[in-house]
Structure formats: structure tokens, C-alpha cells
C-alpha atoms as a PDB file:
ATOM      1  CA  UNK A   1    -144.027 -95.112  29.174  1.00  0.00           C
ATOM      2  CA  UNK A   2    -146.631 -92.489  29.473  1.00  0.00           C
ATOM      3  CA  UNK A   3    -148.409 -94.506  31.866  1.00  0.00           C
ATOM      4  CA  UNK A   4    -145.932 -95.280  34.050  1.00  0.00           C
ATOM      5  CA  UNK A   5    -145.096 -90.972  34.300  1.00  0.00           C
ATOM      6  CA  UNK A   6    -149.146 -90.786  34.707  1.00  0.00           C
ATOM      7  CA  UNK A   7    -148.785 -93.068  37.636  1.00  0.00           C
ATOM      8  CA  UNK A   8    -146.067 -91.649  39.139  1.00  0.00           C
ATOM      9  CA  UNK A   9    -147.655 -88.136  38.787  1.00  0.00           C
ATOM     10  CA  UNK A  10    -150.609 -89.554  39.983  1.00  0.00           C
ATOM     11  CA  UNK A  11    -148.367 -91.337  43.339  1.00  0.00           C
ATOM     12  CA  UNK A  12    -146.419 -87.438  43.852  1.00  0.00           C
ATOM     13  CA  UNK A  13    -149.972 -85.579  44.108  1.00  0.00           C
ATOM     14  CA  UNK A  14    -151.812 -87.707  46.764  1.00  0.00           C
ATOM     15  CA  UNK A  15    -148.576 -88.032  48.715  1.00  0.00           C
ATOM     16  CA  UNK A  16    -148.719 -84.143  48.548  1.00  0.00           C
ATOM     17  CA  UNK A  17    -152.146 -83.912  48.608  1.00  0.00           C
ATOM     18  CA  UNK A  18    -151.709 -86.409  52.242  1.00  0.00           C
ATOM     19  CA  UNK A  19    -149.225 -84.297  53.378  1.00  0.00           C
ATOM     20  CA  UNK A  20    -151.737 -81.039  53.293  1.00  0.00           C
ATOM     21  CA  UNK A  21    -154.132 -82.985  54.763  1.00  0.00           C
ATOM     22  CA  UNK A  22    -152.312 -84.209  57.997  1.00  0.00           C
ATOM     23  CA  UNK A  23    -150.254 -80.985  58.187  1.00  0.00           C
ATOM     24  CA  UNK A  24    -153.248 -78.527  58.171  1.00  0.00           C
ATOM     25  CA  UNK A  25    -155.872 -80.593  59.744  1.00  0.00           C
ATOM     26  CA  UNK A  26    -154.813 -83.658  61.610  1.00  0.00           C
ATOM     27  CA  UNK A  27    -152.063 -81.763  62.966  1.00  0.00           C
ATOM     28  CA  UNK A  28    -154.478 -78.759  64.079  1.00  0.00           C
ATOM     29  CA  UNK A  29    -156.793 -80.813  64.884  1.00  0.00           C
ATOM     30  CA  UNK A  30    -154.944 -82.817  67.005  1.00  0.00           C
ATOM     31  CA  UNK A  31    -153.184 -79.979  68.950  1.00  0.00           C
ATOM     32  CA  UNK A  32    -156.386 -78.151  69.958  1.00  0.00           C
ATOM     33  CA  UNK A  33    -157.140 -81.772  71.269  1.00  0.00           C
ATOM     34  CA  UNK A  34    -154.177 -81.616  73.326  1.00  0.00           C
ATOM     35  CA  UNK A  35    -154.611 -77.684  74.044  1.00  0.00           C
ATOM     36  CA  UNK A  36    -158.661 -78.618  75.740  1.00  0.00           C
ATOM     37  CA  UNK A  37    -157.649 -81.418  77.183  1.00  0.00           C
ATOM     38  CA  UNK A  38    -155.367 -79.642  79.384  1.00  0.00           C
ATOM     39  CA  UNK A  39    -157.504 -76.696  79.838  1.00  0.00           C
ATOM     40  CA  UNK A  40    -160.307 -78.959  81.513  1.00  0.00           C
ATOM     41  CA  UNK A  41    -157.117 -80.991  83.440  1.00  0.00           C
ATOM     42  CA  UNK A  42    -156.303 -77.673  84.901  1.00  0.00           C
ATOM     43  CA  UNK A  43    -159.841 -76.432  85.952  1.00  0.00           C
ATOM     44  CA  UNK A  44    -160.782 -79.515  87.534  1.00  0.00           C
ATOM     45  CA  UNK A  45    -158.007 -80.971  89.209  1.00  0.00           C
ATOM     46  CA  UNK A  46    -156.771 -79.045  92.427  1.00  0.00           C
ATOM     47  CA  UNK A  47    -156.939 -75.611  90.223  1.00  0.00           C
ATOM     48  CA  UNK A  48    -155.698 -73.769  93.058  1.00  0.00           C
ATOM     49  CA  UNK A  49    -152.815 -75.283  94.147  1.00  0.00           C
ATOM     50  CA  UNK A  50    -150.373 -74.963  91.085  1.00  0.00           C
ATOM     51  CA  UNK A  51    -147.741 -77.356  91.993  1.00  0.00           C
ATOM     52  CA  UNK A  52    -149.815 -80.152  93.455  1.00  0.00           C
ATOM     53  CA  UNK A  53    -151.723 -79.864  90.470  1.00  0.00           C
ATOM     54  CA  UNK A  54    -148.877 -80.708  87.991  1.00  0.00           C
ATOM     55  CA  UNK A  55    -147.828 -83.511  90.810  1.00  0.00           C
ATOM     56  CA  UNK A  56    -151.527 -85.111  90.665  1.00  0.00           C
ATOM     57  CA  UNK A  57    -151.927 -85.010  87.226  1.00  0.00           C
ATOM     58  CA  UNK A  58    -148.212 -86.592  86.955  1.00  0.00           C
ATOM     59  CA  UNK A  59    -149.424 -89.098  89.388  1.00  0.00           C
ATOM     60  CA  UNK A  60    -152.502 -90.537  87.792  1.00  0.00           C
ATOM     61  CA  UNK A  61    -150.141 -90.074  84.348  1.00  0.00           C
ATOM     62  CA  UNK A  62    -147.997 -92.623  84.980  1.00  0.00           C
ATOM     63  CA  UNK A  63    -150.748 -94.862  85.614  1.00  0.00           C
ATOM     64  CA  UNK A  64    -150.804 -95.398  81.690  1.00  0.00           C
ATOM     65  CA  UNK A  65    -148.078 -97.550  81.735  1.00  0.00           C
ATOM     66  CA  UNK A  66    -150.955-100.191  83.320  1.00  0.00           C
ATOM     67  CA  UNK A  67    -152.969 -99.749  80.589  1.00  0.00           C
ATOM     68  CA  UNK A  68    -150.817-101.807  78.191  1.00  0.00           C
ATOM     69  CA  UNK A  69    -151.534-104.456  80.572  1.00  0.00           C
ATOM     70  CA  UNK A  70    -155.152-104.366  79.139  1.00  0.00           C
ATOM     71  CA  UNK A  71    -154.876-104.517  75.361  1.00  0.00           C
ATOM     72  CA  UNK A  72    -154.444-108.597  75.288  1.00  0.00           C
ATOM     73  CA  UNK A  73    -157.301-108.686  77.410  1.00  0.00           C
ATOM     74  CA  UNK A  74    -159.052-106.326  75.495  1.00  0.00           C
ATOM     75  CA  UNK A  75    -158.103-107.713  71.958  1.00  0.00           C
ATOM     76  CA  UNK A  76    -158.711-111.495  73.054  1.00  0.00           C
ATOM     77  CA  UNK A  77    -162.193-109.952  74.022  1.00  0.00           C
ATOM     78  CA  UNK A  78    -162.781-108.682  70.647  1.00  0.00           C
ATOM     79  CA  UNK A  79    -161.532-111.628  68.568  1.00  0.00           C
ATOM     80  CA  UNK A  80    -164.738-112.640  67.064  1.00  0.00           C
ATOM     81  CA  UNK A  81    -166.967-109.483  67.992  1.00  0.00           C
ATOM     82  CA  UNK A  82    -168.574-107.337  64.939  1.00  0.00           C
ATOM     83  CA  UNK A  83    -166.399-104.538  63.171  1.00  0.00           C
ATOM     84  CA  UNK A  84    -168.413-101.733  64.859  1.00  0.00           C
ATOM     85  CA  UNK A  85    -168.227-103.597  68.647  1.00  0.00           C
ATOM     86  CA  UNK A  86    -163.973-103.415  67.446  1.00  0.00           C
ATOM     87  CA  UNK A  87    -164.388 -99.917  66.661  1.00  0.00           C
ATOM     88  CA  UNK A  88    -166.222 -98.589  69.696  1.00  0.00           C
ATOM     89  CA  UNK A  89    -163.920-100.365  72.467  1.00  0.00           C
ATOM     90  CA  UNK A  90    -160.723 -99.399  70.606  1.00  0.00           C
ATOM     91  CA  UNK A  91    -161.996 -95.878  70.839  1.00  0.00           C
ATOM     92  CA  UNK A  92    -162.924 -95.772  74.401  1.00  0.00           C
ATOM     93  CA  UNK A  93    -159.630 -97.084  74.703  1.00  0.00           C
ATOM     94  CA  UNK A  94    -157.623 -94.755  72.869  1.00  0.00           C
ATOM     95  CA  UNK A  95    -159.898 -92.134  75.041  1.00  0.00           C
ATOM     96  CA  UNK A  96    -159.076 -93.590  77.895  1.00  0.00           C
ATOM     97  CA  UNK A  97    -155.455 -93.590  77.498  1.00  0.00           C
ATOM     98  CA  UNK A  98    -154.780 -91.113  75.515  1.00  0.00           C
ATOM     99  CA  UNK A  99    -156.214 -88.913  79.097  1.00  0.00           C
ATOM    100  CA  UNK A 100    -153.998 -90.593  81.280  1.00  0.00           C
ATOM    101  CA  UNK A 101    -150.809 -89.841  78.415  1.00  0.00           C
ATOM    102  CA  UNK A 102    -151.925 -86.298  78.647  1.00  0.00           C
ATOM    103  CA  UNK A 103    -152.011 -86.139  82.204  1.00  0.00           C
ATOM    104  CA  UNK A 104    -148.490 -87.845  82.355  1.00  0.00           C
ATOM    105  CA  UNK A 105    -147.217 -85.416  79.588  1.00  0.00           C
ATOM    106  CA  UNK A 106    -149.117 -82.196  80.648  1.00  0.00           C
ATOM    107  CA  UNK A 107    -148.155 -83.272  84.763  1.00  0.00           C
ATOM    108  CA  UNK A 108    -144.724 -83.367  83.763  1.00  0.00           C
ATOM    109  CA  UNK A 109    -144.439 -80.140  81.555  1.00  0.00           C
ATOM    110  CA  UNK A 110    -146.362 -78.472  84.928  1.00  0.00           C
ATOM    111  CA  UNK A 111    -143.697 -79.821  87.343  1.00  0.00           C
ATOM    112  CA  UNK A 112    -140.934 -78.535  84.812  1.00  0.00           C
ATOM    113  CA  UNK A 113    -142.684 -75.264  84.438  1.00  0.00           C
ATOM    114  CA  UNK A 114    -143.528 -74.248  87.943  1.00  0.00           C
ATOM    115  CA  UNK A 115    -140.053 -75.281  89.212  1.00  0.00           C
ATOM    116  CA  UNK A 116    -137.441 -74.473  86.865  1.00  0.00           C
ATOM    117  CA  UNK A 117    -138.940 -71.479  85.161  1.00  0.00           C
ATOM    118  CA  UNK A 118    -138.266 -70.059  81.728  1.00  0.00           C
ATOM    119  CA  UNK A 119    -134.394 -69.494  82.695  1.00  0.00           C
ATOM    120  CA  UNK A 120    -132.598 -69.734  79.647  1.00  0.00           C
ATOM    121  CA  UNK A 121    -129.794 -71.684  81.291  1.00  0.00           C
ATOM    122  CA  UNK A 122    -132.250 -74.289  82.524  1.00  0.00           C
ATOM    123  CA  UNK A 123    -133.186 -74.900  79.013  1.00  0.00           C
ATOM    124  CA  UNK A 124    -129.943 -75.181  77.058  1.00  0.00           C
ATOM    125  CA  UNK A 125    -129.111 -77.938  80.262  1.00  0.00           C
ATOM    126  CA  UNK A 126    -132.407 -79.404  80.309  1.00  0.00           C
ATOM    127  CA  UNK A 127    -132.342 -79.629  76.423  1.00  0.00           C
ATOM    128  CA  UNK A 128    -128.626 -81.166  76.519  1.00  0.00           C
ATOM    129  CA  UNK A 129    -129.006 -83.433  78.798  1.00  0.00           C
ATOM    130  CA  UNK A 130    -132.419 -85.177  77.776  1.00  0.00           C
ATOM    131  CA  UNK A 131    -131.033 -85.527  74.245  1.00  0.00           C
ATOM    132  CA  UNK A 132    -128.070 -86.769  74.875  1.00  0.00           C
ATOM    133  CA  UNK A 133    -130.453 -89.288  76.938  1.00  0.00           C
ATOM    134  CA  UNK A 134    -132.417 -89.175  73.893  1.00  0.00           C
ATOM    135  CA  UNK A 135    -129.527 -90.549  71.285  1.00  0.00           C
ATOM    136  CA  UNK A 136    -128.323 -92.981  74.130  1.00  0.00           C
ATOM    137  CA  UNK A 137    -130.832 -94.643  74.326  1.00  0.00           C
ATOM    138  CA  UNK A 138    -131.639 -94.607  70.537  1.00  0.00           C
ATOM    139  CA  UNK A 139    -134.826 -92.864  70.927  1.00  0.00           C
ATOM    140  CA  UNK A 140    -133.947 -89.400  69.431  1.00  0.00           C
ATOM    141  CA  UNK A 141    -136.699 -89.630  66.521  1.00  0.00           C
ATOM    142  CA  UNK A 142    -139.518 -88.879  69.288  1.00  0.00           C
ATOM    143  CA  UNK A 143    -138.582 -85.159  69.585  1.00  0.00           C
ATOM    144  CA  UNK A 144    -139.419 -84.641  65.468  1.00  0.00           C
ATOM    145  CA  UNK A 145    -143.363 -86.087  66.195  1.00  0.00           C
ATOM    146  CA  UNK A 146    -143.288 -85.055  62.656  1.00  0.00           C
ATOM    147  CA  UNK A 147    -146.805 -83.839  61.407  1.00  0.00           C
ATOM    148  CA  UNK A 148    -146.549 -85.110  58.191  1.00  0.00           C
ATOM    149  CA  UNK A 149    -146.493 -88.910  59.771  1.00  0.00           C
ATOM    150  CA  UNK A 150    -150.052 -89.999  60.818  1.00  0.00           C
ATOM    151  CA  UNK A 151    -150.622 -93.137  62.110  1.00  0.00           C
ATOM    152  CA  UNK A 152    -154.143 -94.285  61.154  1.00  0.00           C
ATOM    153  CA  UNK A 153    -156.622 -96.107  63.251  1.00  0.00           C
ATOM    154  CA  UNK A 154    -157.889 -98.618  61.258  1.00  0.00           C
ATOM    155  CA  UNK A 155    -154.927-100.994  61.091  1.00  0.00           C
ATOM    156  CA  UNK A 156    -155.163-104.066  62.611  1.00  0.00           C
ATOM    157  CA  UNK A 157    -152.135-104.279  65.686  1.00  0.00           C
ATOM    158  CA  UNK A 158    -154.276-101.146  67.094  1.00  0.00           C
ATOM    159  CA  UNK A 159    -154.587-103.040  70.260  1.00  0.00           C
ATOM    160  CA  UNK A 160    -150.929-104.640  70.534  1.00  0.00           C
ATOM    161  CA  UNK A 161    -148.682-102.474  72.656  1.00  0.00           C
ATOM    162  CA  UNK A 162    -145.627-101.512  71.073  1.00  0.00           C
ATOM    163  CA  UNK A 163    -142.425-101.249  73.427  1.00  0.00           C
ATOM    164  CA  UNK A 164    -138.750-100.509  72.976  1.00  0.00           C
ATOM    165  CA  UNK A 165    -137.294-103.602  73.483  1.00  0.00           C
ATOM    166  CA  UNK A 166    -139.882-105.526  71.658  1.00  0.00           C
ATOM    167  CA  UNK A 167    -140.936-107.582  74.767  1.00  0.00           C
ATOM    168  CA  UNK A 168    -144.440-108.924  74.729  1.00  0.00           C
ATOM    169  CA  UNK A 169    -146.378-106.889  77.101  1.00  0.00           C
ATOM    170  CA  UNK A 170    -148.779-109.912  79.372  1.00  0.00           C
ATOM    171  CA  UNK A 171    -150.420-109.773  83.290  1.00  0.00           C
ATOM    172  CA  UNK A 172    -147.891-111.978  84.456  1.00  0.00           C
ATOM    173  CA  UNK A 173    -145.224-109.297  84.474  1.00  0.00           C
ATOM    174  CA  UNK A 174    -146.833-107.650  87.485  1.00  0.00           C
END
């Protein structure tokens, strides 16, 4: 019995001690990724024309949506490759796309920003009508992006796109 309330003490404190982890530093970390990434976005795409910069960066965002067309190609490429030749390519990948996502995201928020303001009203509509979007659509988690949830890199469907409807994502949809 003892060892079974050992265990379990032992299960509560790295599930705590997890939870301080990705809430102080892969949290942190990951927004002051997000925060410089946009600061060089800004500076070095059209800086001085504020709304075709958000449009632009939109733009070449939604070009991310083409990169799930790669990862079969990319993960039938790396089928019997070394561990380290895996781990290199998935992280020019995640690079890679993870700068187009911000683009998309950070183009978006721009466009929102330059045209609609910080007008209260526009925010209790925008917010109301995107969730409602949001729960319609069964999607409504997405707005928590919870810091306490870190997916790791290391698992092994790193390279399989993951879609709402479950459909497999192939070249021959295009």
C-alpha cells in the first residue's frame, strides 16, 4: 500500500513539476519566438506601407496550407534515413512552416488591427461571431492553446498532417 501512495506521489510531482516547466519556459519561450518572429516580419517586409504589409504577409501565410502537401513526400524520403538526417529535415520543416503560420497568423491579426481598430464594439462582434463559428464547427478548444499542453517533437506522426475531417492529406488533391 505504501508503494502504491509513493507512486502516486511520485506521478502528482512530475505532472506538477511538467506543468512548471511548460508554463514558465516553453510557454515563454515560445511566445518571445512568436514576439521576434514578427518583429523581423515587420522590418523586412514592405515596413512602410502598414496595410499592404499585413496583406503580404497574409498572402504568403496562406501558402502553408501547401505545405501539408509535402510531409508524405518528405516522410517517404526519410523512411530508412539515420535518426539525426530525421531530426534535421523535420526541423527545417517545422522552421519552414511554422514562418509561413506566423505570417498567416501575424498577416491576419495586421489586417484586423489596421482596419477595425481597438473599438470596443468591434470586439464584442468580432469575438461573438468567430466563436459562435468556433462551437459550430466544433473547433472551440483552439482559443484555450492551453500552456500547460505541450506537444513534443520527438513522436513519431511528426510528419503526418493532421486535419479536421481526418482526410488523408496526398498531391493528387491539387
Amino acid at each position: 500500500m505504501h508503494d502504491k501512495k509513493h507512486q502516486n506521489l511520485t506521478l502528482i510531482l512530475i505532472r506538477y513539476l511538467d506543468s512548471l516547466i511548460a508554463l514558465f519556459i516553453v510557454f515563454v519561450a515560445t511566445c518571445f519566438y512568436w514576439r521576434g518572429s514578427w518583429d523581423i516580419i515587420t522590418v523586412y517586409v514592405l515596413p512602410d506601407n502598414e496595410p499592404l504589409n499585413h496583406w503580404v504577409r497574409y498572402g504568403i501565410g496562406i501558402c502553408t496550407c501547401f505545405t501539408y502537401f509535402l510531409l508524405p513526400h518528405i516522410k517517404k524520403a526519410l523512411e530508412h534515413k539515420s535518426e539525426i538526417c530525421f531530426v534535421i529535415a523535420s526541423r527545417c520543416f517545422m522552421i519552414f512552416h511554422g514562418t509561413l503560420y506566423m505570417f498567416h497568423w501575424r498577416g491576419l491579426w495586421g489586417v484586423a488591427e489596421y482596419y477595425q481598430g481597438t473599438d470596443p464594439l468591434w470586439g464584442w462582434i468580432t469575438l461573438a461571431v468567430t466563436y459562435t463559428l468556433l462551437v459550430m464547427l466544433g473547433c472551440s478548444r483552439h482559443i484555450l492553446w492551453p500552456p500547460f499542453v505541450v506537444p513534443i517533437d520527438r513522436r513519431e506522426s511528426l510528419l503526418v498532417a493532421c486535419n479536421r475531417f481526418g482526410a488523408s492529406v496526398s498531391i493528387g488533391v491539387l
